[in-house]
C-alpha atoms as a PDB file:
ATOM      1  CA  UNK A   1    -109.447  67.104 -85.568  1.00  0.00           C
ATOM      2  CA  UNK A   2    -106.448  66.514 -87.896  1.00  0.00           C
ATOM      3  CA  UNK A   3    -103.127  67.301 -86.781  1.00  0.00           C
ATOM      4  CA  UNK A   4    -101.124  70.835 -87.512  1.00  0.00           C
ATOM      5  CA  UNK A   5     -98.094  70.373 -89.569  1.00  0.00           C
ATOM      6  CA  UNK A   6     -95.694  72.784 -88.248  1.00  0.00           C
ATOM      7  CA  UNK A   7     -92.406  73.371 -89.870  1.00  0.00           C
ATOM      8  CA  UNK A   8     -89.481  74.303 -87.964  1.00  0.00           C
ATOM      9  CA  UNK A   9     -85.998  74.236 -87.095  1.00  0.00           C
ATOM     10  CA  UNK A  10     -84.107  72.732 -83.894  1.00  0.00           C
ATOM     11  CA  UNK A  11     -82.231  75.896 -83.218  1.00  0.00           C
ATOM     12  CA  UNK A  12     -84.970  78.614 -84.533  1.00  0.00           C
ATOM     13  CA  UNK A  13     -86.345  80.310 -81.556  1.00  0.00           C
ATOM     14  CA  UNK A  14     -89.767  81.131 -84.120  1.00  0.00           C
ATOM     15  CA  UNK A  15     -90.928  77.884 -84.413  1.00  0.00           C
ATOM     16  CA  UNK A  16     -90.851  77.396 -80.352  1.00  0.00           C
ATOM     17  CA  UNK A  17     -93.210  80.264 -79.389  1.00  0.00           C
ATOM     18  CA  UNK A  18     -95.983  78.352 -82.008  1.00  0.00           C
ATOM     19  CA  UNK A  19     -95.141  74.930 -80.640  1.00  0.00           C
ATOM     20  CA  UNK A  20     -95.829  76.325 -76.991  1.00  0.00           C
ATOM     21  CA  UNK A  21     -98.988  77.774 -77.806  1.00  0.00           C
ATOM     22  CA  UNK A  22    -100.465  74.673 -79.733  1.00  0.00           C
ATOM     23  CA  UNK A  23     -99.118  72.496 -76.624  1.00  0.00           C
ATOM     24  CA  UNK A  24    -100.956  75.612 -74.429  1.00  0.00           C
ATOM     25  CA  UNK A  25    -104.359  75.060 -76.347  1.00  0.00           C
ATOM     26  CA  UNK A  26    -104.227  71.014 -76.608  1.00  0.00           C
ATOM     27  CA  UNK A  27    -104.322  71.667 -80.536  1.00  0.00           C
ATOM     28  CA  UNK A  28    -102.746  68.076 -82.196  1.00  0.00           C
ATOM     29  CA  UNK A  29    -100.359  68.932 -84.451  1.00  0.00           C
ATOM     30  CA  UNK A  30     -96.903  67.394 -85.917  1.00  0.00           C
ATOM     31  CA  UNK A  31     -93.314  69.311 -86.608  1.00  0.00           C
ATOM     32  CA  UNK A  32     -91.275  68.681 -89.433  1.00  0.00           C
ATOM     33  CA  UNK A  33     -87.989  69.943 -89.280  1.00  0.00           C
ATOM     34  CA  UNK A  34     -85.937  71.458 -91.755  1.00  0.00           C
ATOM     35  CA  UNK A  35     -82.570  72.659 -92.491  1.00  0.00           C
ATOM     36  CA  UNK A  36     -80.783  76.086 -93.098  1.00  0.00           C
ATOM     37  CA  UNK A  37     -80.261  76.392 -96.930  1.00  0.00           C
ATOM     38  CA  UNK A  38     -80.835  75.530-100.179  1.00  0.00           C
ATOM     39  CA  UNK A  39     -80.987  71.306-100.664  1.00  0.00           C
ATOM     40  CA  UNK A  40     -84.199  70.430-102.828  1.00  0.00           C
ATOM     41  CA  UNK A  41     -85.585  68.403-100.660  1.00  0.00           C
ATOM     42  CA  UNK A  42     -84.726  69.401 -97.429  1.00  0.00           C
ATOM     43  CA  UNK A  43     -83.501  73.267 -96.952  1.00  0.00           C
ATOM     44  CA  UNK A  44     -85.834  76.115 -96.208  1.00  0.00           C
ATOM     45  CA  UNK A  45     -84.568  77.460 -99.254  1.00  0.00           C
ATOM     46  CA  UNK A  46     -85.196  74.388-101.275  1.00  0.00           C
ATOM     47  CA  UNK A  47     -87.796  74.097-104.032  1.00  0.00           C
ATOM     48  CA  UNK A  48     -89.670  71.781-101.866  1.00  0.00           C
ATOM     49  CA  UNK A  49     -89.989  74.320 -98.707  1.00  0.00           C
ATOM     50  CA  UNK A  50     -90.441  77.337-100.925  1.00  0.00           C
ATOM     51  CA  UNK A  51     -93.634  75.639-102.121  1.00  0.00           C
ATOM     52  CA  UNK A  52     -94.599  75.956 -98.401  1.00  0.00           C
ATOM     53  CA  UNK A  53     -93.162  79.464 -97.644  1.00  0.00           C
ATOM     54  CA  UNK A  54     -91.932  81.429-100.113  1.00  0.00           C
ATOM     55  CA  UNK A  55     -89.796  83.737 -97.708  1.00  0.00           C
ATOM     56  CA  UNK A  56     -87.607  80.410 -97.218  1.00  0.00           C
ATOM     57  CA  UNK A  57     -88.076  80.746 -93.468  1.00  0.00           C
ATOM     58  CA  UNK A  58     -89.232  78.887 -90.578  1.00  0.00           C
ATOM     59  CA  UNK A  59     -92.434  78.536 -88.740  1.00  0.00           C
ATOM     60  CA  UNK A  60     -94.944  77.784 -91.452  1.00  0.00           C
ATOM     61  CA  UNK A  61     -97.962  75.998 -89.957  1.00  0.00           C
ATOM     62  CA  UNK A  62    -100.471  73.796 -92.920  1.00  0.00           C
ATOM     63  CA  UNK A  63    -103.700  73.492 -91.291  1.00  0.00           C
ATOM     64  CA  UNK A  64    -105.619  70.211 -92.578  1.00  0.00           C
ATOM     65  CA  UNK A  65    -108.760  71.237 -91.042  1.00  0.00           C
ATOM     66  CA  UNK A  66    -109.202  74.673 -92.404  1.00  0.00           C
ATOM     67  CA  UNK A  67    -106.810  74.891 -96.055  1.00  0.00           C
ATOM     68  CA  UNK A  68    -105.102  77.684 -94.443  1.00  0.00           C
ATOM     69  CA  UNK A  69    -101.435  77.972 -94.780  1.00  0.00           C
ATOM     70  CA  UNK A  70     -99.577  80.953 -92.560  1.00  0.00           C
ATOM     71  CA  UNK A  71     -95.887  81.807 -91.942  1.00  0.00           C
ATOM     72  CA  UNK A  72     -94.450  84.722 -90.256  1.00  0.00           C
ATOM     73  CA  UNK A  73     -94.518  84.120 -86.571  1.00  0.00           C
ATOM     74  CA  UNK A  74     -96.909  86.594 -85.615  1.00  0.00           C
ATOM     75  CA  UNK A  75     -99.155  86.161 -88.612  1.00  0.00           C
ATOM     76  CA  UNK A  76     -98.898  81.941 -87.439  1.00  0.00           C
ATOM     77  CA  UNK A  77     -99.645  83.102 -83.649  1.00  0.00           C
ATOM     78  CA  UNK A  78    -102.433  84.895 -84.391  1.00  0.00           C
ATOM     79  CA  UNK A  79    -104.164  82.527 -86.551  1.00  0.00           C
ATOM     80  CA  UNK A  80    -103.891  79.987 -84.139  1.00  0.00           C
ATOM     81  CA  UNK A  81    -105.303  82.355 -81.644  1.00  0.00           C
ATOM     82  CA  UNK A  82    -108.738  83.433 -83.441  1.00  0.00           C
ATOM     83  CA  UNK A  83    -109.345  79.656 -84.769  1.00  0.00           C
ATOM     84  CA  UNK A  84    -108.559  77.518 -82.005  1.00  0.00           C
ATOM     85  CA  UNK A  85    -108.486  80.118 -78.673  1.00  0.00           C
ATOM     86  CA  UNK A  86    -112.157  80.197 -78.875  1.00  0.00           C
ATOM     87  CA  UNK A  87    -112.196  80.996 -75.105  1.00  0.00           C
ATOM     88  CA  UNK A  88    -109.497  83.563 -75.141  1.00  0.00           C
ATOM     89  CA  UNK A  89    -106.824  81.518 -72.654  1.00  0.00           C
ATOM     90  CA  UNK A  90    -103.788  83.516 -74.993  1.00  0.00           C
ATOM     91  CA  UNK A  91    -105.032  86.795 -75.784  1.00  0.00           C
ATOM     92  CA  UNK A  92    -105.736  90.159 -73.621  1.00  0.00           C
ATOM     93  CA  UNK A  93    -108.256  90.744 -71.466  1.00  0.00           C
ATOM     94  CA  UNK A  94    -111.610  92.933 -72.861  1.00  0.00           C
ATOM     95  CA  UNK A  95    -110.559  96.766 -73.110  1.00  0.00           C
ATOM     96  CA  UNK A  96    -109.150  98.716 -75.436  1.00  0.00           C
ATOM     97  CA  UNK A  97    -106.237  99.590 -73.881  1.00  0.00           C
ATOM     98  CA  UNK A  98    -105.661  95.845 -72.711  1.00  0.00           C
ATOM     99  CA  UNK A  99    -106.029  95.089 -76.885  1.00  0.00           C
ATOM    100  CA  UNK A 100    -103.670  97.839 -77.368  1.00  0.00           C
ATOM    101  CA  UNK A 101    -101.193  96.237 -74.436  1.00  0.00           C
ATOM    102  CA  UNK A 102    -100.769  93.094 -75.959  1.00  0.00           C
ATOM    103  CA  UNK A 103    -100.001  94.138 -79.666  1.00  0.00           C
ATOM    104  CA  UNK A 104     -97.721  96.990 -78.619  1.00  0.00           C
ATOM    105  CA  UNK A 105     -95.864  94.104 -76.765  1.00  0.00           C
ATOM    106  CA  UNK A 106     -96.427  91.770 -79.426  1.00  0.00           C
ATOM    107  CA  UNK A 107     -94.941  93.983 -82.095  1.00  0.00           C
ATOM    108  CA  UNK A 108     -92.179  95.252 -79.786  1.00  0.00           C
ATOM    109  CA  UNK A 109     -90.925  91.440 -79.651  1.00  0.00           C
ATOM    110  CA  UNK A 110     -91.531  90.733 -83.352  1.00  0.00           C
ATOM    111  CA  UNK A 111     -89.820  94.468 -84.554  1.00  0.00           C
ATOM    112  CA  UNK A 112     -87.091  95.335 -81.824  1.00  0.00           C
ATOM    113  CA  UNK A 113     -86.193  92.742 -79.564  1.00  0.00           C
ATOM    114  CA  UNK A 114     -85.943  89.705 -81.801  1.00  0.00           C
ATOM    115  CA  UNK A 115     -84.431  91.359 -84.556  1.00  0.00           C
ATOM    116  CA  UNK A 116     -81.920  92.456 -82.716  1.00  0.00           C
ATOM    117  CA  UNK A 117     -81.380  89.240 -80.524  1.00  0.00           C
ATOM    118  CA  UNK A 118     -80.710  87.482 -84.256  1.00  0.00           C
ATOM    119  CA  UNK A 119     -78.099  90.102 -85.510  1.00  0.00           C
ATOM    120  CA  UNK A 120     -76.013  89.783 -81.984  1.00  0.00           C
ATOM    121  CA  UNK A 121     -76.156  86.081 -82.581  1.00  0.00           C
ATOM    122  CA  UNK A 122     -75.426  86.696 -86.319  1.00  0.00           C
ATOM    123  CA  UNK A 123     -72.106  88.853 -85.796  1.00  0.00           C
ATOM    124  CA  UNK A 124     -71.202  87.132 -82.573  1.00  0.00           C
ATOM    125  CA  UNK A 125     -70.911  83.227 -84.564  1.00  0.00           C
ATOM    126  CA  UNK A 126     -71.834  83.404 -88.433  1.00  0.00           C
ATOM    127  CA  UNK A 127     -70.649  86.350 -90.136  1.00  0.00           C
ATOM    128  CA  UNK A 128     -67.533  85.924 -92.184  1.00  0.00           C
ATOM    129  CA  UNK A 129     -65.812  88.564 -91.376  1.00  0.00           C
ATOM    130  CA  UNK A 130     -65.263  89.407 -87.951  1.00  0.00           C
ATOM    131  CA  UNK A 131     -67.137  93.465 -87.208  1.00  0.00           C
ATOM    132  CA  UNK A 132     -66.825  94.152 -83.585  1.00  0.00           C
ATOM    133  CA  UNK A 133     -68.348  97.403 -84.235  1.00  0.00           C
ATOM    134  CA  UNK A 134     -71.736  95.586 -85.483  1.00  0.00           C
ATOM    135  CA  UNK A 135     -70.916  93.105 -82.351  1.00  0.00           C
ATOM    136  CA  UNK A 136     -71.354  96.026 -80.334  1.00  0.00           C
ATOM    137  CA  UNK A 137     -73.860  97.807 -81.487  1.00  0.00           C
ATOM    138  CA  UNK A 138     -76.755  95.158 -81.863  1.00  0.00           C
ATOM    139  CA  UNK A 139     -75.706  93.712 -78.303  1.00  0.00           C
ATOM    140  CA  UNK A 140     -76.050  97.357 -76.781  1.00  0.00           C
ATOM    141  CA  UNK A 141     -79.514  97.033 -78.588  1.00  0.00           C
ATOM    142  CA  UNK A 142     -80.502  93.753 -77.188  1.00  0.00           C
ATOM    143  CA  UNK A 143     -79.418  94.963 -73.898  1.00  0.00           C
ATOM    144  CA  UNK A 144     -81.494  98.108 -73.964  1.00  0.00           C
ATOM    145  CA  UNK A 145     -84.476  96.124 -75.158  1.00  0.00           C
ATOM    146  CA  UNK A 146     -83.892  94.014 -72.134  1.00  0.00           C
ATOM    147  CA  UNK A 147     -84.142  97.142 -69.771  1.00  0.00           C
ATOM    148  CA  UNK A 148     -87.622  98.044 -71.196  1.00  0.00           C
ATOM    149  CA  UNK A 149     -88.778  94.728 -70.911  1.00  0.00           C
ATOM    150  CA  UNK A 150     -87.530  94.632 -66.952  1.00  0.00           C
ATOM    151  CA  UNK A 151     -89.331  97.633 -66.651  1.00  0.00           C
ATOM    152  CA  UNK A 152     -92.549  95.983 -67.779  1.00  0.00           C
ATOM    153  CA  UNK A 153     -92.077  92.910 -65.841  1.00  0.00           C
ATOM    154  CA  UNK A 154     -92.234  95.264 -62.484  1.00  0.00           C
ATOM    155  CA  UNK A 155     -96.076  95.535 -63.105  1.00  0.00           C
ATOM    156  CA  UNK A 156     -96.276  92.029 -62.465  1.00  0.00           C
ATOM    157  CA  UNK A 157     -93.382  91.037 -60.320  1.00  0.00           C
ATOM    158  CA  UNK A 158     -91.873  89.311 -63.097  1.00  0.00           C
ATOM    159  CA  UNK A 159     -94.683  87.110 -63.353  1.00  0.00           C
ATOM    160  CA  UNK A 160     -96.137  87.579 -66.777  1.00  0.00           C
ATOM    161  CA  UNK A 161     -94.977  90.459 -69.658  1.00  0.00           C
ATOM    162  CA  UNK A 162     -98.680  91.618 -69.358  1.00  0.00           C
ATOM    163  CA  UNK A 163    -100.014  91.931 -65.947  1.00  0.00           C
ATOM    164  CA  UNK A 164    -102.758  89.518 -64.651  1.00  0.00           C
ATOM    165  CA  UNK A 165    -101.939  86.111 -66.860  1.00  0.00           C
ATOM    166  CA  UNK A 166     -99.387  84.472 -69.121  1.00  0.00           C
ATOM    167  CA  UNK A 167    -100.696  85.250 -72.928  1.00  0.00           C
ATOM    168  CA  UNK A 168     -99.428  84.608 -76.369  1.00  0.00           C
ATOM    169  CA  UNK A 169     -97.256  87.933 -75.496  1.00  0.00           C
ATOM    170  CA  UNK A 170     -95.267  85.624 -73.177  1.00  0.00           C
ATOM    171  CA  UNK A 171     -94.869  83.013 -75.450  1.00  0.00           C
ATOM    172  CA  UNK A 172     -93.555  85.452 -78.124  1.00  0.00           C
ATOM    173  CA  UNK A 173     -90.779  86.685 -75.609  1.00  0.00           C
ATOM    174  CA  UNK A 174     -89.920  83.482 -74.554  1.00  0.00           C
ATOM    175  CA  UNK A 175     -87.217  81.449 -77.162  1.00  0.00           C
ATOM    176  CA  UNK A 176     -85.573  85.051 -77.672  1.00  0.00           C
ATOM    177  CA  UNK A 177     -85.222  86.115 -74.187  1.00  0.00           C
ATOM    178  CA  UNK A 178     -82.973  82.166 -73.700  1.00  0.00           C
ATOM    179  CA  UNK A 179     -81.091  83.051 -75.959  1.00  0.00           C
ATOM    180  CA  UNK A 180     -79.466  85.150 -73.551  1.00  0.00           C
ATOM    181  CA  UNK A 181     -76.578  83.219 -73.211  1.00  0.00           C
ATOM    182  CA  UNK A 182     -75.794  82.128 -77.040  1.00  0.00           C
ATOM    183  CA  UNK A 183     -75.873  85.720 -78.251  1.00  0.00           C
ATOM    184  CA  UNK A 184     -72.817  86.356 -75.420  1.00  0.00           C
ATOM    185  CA  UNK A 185     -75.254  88.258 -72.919  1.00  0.00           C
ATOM    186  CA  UNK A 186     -76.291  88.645 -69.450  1.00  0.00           C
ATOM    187  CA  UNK A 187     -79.145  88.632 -67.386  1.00  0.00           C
ATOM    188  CA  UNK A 188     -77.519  89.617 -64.122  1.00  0.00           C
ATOM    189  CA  UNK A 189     -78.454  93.462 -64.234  1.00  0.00           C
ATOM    190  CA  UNK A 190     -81.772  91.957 -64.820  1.00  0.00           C
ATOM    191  CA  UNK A 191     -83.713  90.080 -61.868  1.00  0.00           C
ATOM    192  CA  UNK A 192     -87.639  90.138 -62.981  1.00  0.00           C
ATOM    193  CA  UNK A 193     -86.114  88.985 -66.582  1.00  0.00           C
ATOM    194  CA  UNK A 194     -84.310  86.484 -64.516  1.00  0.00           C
ATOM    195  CA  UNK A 195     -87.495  85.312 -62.129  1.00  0.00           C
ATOM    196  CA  UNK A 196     -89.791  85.620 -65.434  1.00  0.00           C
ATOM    197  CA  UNK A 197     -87.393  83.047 -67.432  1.00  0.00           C
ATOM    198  CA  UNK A 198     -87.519  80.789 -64.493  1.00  0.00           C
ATOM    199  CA  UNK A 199     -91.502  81.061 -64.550  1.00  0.00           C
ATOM    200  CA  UNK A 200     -91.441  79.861 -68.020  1.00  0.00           C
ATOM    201  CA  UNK A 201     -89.319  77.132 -67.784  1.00  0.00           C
ATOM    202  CA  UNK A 202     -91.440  75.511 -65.259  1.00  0.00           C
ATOM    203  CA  UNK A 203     -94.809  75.833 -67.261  1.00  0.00           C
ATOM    204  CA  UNK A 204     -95.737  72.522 -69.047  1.00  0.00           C
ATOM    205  CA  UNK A 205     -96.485  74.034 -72.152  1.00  0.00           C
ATOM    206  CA  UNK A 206     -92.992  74.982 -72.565  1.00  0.00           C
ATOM    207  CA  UNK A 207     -91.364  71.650 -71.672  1.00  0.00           C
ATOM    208  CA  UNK A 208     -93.329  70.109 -73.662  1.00  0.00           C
ATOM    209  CA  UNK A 209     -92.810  72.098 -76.867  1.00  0.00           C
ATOM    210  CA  UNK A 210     -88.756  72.164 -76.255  1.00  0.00           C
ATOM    211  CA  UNK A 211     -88.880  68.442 -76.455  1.00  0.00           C
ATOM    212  CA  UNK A 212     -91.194  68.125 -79.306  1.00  0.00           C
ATOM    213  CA  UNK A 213     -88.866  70.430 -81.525  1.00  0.00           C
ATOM    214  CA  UNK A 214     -85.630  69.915 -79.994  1.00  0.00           C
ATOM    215  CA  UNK A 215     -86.056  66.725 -78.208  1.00  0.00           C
ATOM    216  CA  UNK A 216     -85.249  67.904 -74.629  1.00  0.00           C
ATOM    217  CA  UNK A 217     -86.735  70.286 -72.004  1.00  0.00           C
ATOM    218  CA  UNK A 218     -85.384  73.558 -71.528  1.00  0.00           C
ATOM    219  CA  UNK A 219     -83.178  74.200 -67.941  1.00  0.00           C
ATOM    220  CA  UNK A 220     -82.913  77.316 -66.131  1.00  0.00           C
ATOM    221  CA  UNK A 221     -81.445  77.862 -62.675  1.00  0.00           C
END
């Protein structure tokens, strides 16, 4: 098998959740990293990139051994899922309602939670012009997406987002939940989020994507 090419950034919490789940599937692949705008050669918005992706962001994964090209996080995740998680190791279990579990978590990550996670971060250190109103209100969002996610995590005992197993879901959650602590929040209201966190940042997978993209494991106490 040829290597992936996946194309990231250091500080992009997308490209992580793909990195873990190649590193969870022993899938060989290779990162190239990239940087924020528009340099020919070298920014996601760069001629070069835009060949690649033409949304100008970050992950696209170039599979040698198939032709296929993906971007979009969940659109990447998922083709990595039904070609190379032949034994279903990442996905949910057999029923319907277990199918219907994971995507509604899947698309509450991708939709509510992430979004929001990025605009907190956004107003909080890169907009130009300081808007504590839009501080406030995307932070009250990320903080209300935390409390249905700590909800969740009592099923398990803050184990796994879905009952039973760590899946893809988990992996999805996982760069956006640490960036608790960037985008000026806290987890102290929020134990299972807490003891989940830790859970993840123990699992090999995870280490070993962190240093592959950013060059270091992640640490949480």
């Amino acid at each position: 098998m040829q290597p992936l090419l996946l194309h990231a950034h250091a500080t992009g919490p997308n490209p992580i959740k793909i990195a873990i789940a190649l590193e969870a599937l022993q899938v060989p692949y290779n990162v190239k990293l990239w940087e924020f705008g528009d340099d020919r050669e070298k920014g996601v918005k760069g001629e070069v990139f835009l060949k690649i992706n033409e949304n100008g962001r970050v992950p696209a994964l170039e599979d040698p051994n198939t032709g296929v090209v993906s971007w979009e996080s969940g659109a990447v995740m998922n083709y990595v899922r039904r070609v190379y998680d032949k034994d279903n190791l990442l996905g949910p279990k057999g029923s319907e309602q277990d199918r219907v579990d994971f995507e509604k978590w899947e698309y509450f990550l991708l939709s509510t939670l992430g979004p929001m996670t990025g605009q907190t971060n956004w107003y909080r250190h890169y907009n130009g012009t300081k808007n504590e109103d839009a501080l406030q209100r995307y932070a009250a969002q990320t903080e209300r997406c935390y409390g249905v996610l700590e909800g969740q995590l009592k099923k398990s005992g803050g184990q796994s987002v879905l009952p039973g197993r760590i899946t893809a879901v988990d992996y999805h959650f996982e760069p956006w939940v640490r960036e608790f602590d960037f985008a000026g929040l806290s987890l102290e209201k929020y134990p299972l989020i807490t003891q989940w966190l830790r859970v993840m940042t123990g699992r090999k997978e995870v280490q070993q994507a962190y240093i592959k993209i950013q060059g270091a494991a992640p640490e949480f106490n």
